[in-house]
C-alpha atoms as a PDB file:
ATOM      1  CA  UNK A   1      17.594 -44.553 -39.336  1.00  0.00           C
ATOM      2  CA  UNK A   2      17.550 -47.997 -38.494  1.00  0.00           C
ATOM      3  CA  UNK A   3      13.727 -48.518 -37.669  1.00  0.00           C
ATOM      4  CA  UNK A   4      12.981 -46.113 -40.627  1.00  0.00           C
ATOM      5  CA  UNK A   5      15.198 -48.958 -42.333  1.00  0.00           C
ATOM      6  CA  UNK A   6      13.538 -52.036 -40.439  1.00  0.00           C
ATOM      7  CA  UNK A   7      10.229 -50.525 -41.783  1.00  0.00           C
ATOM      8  CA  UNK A   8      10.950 -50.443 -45.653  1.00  0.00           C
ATOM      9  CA  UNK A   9      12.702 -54.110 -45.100  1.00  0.00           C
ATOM     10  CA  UNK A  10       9.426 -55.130 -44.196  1.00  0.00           C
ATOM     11  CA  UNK A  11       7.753 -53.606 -46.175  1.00  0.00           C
ATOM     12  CA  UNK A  12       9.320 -54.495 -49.191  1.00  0.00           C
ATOM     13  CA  UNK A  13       8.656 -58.587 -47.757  1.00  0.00           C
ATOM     14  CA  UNK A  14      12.377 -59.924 -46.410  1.00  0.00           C
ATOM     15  CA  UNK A  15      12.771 -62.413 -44.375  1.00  0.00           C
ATOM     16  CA  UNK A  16      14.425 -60.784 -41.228  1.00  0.00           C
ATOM     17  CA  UNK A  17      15.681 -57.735 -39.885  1.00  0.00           C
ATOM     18  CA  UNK A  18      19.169 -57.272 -38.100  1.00  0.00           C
ATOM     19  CA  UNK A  19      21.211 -54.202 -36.009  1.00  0.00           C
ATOM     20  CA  UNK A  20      24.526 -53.327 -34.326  1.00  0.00           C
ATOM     21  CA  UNK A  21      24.276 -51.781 -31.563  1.00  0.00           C
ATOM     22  CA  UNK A  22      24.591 -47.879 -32.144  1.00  0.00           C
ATOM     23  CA  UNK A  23      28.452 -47.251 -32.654  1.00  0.00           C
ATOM     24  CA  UNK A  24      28.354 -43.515 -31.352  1.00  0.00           C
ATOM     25  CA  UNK A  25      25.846 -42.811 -28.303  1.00  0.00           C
ATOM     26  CA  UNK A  26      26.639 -46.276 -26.491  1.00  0.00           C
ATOM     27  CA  UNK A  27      24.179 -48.490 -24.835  1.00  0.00           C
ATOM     28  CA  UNK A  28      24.838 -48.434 -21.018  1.00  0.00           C
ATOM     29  CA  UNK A  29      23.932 -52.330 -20.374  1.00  0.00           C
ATOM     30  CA  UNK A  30      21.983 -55.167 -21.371  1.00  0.00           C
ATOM     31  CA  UNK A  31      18.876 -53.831 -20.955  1.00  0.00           C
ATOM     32  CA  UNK A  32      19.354 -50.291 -22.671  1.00  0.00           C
ATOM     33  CA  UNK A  33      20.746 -52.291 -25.805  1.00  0.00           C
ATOM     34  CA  UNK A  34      17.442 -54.288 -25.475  1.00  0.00           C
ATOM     35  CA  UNK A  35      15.778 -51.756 -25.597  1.00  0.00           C
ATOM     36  CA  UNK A  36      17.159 -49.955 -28.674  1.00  0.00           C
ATOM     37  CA  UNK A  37      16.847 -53.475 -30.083  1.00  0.00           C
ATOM     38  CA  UNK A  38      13.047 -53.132 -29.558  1.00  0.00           C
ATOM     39  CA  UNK A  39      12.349 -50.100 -31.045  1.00  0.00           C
ATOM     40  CA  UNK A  40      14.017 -51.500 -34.003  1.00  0.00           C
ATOM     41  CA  UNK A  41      12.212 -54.808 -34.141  1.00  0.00           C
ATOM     42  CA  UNK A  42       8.435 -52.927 -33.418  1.00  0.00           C
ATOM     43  CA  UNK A  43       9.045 -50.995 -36.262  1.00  0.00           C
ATOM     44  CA  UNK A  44       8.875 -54.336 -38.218  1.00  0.00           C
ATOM     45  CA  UNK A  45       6.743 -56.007 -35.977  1.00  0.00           C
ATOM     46  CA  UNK A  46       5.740 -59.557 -38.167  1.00  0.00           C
ATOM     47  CA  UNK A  47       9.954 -59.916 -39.215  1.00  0.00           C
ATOM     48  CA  UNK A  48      11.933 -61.700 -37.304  1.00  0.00           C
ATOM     49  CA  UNK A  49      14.210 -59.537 -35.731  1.00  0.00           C
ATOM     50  CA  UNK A  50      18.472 -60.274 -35.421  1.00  0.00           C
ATOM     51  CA  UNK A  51      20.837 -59.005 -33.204  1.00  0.00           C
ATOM     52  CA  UNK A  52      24.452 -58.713 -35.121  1.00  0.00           C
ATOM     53  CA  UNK A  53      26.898 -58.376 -32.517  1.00  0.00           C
ATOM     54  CA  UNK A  54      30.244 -56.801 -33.736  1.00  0.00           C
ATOM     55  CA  UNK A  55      32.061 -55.469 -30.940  1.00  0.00           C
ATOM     56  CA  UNK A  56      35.221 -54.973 -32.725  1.00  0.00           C
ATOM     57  CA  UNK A  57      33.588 -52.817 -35.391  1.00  0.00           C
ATOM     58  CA  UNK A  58      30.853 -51.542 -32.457  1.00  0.00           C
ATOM     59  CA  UNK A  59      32.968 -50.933 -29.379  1.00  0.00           C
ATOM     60  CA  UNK A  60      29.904 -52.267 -27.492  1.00  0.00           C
ATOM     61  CA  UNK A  61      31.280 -54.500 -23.991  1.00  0.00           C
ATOM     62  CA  UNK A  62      27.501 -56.135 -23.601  1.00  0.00           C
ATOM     63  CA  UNK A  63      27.595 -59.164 -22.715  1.00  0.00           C
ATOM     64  CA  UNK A  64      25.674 -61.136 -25.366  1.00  0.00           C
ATOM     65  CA  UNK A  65      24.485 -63.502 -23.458  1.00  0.00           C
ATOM     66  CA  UNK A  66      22.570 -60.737 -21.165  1.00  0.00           C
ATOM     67  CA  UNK A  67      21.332 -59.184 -24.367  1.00  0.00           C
ATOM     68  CA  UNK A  68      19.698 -62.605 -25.086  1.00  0.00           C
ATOM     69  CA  UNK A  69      18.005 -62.842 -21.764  1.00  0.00           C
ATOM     70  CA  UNK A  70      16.803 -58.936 -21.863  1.00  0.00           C
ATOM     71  CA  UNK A  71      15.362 -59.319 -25.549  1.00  0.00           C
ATOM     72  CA  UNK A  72      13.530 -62.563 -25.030  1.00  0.00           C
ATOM     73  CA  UNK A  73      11.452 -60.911 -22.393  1.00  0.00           C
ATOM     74  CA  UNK A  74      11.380 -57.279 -24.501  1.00  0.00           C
ATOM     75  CA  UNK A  75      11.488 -58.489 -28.287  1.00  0.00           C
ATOM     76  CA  UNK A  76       8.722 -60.821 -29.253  1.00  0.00           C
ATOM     77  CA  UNK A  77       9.942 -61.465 -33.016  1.00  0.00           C
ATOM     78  CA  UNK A  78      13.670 -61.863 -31.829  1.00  0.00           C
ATOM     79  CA  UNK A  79      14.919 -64.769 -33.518  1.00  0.00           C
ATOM     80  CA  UNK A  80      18.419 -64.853 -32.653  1.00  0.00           C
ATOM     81  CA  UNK A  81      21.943 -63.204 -32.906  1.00  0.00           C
ATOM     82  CA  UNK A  82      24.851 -62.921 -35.841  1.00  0.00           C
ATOM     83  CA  UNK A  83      27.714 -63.866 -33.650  1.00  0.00           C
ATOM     84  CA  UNK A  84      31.068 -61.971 -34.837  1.00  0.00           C
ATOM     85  CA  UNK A  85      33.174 -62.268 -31.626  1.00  0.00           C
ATOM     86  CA  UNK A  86      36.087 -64.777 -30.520  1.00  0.00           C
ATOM     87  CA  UNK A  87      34.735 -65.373 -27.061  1.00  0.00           C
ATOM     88  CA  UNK A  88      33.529 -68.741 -27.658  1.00  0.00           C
ATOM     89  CA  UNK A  89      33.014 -69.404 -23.517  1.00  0.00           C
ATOM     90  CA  UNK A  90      30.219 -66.293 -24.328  1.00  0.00           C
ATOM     91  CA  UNK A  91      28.977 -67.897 -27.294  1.00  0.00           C
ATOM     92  CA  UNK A  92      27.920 -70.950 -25.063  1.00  0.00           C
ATOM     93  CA  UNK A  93      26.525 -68.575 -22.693  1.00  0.00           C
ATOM     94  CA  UNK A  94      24.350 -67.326 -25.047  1.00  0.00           C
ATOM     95  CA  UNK A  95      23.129 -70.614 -26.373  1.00  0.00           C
ATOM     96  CA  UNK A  96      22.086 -71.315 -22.855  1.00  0.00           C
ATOM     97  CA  UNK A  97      20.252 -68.629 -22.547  1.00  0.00           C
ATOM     98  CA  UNK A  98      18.131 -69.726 -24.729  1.00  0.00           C
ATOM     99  CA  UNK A  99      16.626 -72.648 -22.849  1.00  0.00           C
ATOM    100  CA  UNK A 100      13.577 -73.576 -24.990  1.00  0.00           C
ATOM    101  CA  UNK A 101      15.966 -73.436 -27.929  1.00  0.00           C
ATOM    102  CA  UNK A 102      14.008 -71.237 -30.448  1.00  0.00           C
ATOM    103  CA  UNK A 103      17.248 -68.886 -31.526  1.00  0.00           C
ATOM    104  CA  UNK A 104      19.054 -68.755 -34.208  1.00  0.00           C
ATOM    105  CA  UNK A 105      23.124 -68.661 -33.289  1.00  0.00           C
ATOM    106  CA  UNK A 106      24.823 -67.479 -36.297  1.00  0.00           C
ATOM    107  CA  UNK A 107      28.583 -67.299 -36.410  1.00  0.00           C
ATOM    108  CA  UNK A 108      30.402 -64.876 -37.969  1.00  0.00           C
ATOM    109  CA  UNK A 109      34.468 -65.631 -37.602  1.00  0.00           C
ATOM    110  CA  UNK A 110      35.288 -68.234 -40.197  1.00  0.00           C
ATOM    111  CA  UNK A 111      38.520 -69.349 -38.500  1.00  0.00           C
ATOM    112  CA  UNK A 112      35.491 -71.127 -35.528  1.00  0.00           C
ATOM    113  CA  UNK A 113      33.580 -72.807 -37.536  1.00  0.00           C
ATOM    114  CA  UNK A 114      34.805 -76.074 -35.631  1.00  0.00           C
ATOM    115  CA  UNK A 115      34.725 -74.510 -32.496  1.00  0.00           C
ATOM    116  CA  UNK A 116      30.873 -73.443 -32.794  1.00  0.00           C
ATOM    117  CA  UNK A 117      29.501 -77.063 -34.111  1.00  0.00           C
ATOM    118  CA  UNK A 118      29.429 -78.614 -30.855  1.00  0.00           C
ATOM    119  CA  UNK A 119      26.694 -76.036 -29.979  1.00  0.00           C
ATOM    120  CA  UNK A 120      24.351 -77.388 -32.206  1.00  0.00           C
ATOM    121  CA  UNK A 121      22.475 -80.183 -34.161  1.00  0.00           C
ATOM    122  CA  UNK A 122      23.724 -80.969 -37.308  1.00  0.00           C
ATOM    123  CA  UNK A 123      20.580 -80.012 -39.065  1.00  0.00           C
ATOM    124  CA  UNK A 124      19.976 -76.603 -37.394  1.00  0.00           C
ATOM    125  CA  UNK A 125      23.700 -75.259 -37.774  1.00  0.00           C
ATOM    126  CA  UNK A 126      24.136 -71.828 -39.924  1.00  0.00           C
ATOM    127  CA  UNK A 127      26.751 -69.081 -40.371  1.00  0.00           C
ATOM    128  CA  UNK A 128      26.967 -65.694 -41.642  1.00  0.00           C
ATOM    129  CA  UNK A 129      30.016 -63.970 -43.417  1.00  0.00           C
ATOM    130  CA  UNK A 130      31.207 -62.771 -46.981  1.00  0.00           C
ATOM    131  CA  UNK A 131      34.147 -65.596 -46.943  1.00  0.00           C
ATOM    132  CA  UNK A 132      31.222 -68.124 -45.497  1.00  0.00           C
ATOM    133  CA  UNK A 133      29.453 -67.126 -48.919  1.00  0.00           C
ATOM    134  CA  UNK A 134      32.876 -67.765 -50.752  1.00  0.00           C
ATOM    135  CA  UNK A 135      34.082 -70.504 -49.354  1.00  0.00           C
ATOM    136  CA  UNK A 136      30.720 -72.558 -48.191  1.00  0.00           C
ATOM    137  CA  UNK A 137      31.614 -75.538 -49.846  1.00  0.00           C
ATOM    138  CA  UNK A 138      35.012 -76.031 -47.496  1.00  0.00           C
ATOM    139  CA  UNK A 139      32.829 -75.038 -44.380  1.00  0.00           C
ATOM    140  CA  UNK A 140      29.674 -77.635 -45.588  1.00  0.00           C
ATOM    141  CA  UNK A 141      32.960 -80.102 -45.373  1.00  0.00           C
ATOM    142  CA  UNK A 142      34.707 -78.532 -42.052  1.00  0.00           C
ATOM    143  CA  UNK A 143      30.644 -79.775 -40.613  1.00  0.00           C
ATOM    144  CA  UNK A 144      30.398 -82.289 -41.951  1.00  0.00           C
ATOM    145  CA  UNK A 145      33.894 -84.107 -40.489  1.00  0.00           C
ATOM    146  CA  UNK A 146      32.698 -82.950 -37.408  1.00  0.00           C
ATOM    147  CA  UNK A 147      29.314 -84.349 -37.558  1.00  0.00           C
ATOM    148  CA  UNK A 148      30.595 -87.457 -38.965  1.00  0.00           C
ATOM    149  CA  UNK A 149      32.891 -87.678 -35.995  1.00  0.00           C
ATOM    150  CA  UNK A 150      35.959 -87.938 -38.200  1.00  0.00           C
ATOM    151  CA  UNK A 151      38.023 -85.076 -35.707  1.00  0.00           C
ATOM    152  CA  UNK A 152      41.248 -85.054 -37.695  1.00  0.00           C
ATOM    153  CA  UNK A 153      39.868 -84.131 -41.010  1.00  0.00           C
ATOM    154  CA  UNK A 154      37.701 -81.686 -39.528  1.00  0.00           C
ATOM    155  CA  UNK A 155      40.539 -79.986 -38.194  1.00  0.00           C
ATOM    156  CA  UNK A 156      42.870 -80.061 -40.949  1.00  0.00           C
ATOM    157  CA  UNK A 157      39.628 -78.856 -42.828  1.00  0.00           C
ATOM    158  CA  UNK A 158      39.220 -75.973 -40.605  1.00  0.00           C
ATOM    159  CA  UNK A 159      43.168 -75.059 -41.095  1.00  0.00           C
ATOM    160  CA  UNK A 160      42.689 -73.885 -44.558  1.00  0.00           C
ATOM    161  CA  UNK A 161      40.409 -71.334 -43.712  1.00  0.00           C
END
């Protein structure tokens, strides 16, 4: 279902296609997810392709960071990864992972916003997440305290989350 998906997503023009790893018949490792990845991404092979990784809603123990590593060398359209976990020393990991810093990190736990800035340039920082959607305006703010180096507000910012 989800290349038959990833194929009509294309075809219908958007700008980038995303899975979870499979929920029921569990990927082994890093590479096995990579490659279930692939076969999703080739079936919309000009998207970009996105990785959401869920593993409270997945069950899936991959390390993210390995993922990143196995689909850079498998996935030639992978763009980056929806990050919904609260492992933020793993979330670094997988930023430097990327070492010619071409992916997209997108976080998905609105409670980290501050906790994910540091991670990247104030101009190429994005999120994804219904309450992002809702509440964008106090997370615009949350960055830009932190980006303004005002630490205090930032944080009190980030409290009403």
């Amino acid at each position: 279902d989800a290349e038959r998906l990833a194929r009509y997503a294309a075809s219908v023009g958007v700008d980038g296609v995303s899975a979870m790893a499979p929920r029921f018949v569990k990927c082994e490792n890093a590479d096995a997810l990579a490659a279930y990845c692939a076969a999703v991404a080739r079936a919309a092979p000009a998207t970009p392709f996105f990785y959401y990784h869920f593993p409270l809603a997945t069950g899936v123990a991959t390390k993210p960071s390995q993922l990143v590593r196995a689909a850079l060398a498998r996935i030639p359209t992978f763009a980056g990864m929806k990050y919904s976990d609260a492992d933020m020393w793993e979330y670094g990991e997988c930023c430097d992972a990327d070492a010619a810093g071409r992916l997209a990190f997108l976080p998905g736990f609105e409670a980290q916003t501050l906790a994910h800035l540091p991670y990247h340039p104030q101009d190429a920082y994005g999120a994804i997440s219904l309450s992002f959607s809702v509440l964008a305006p106090l997370h615009r703010d949350v960055a830009d305290a932190f980006y303004g180096q005002r630490g205090a507000e930032a944080h009190a910012l980030q409290a009403t989350s």
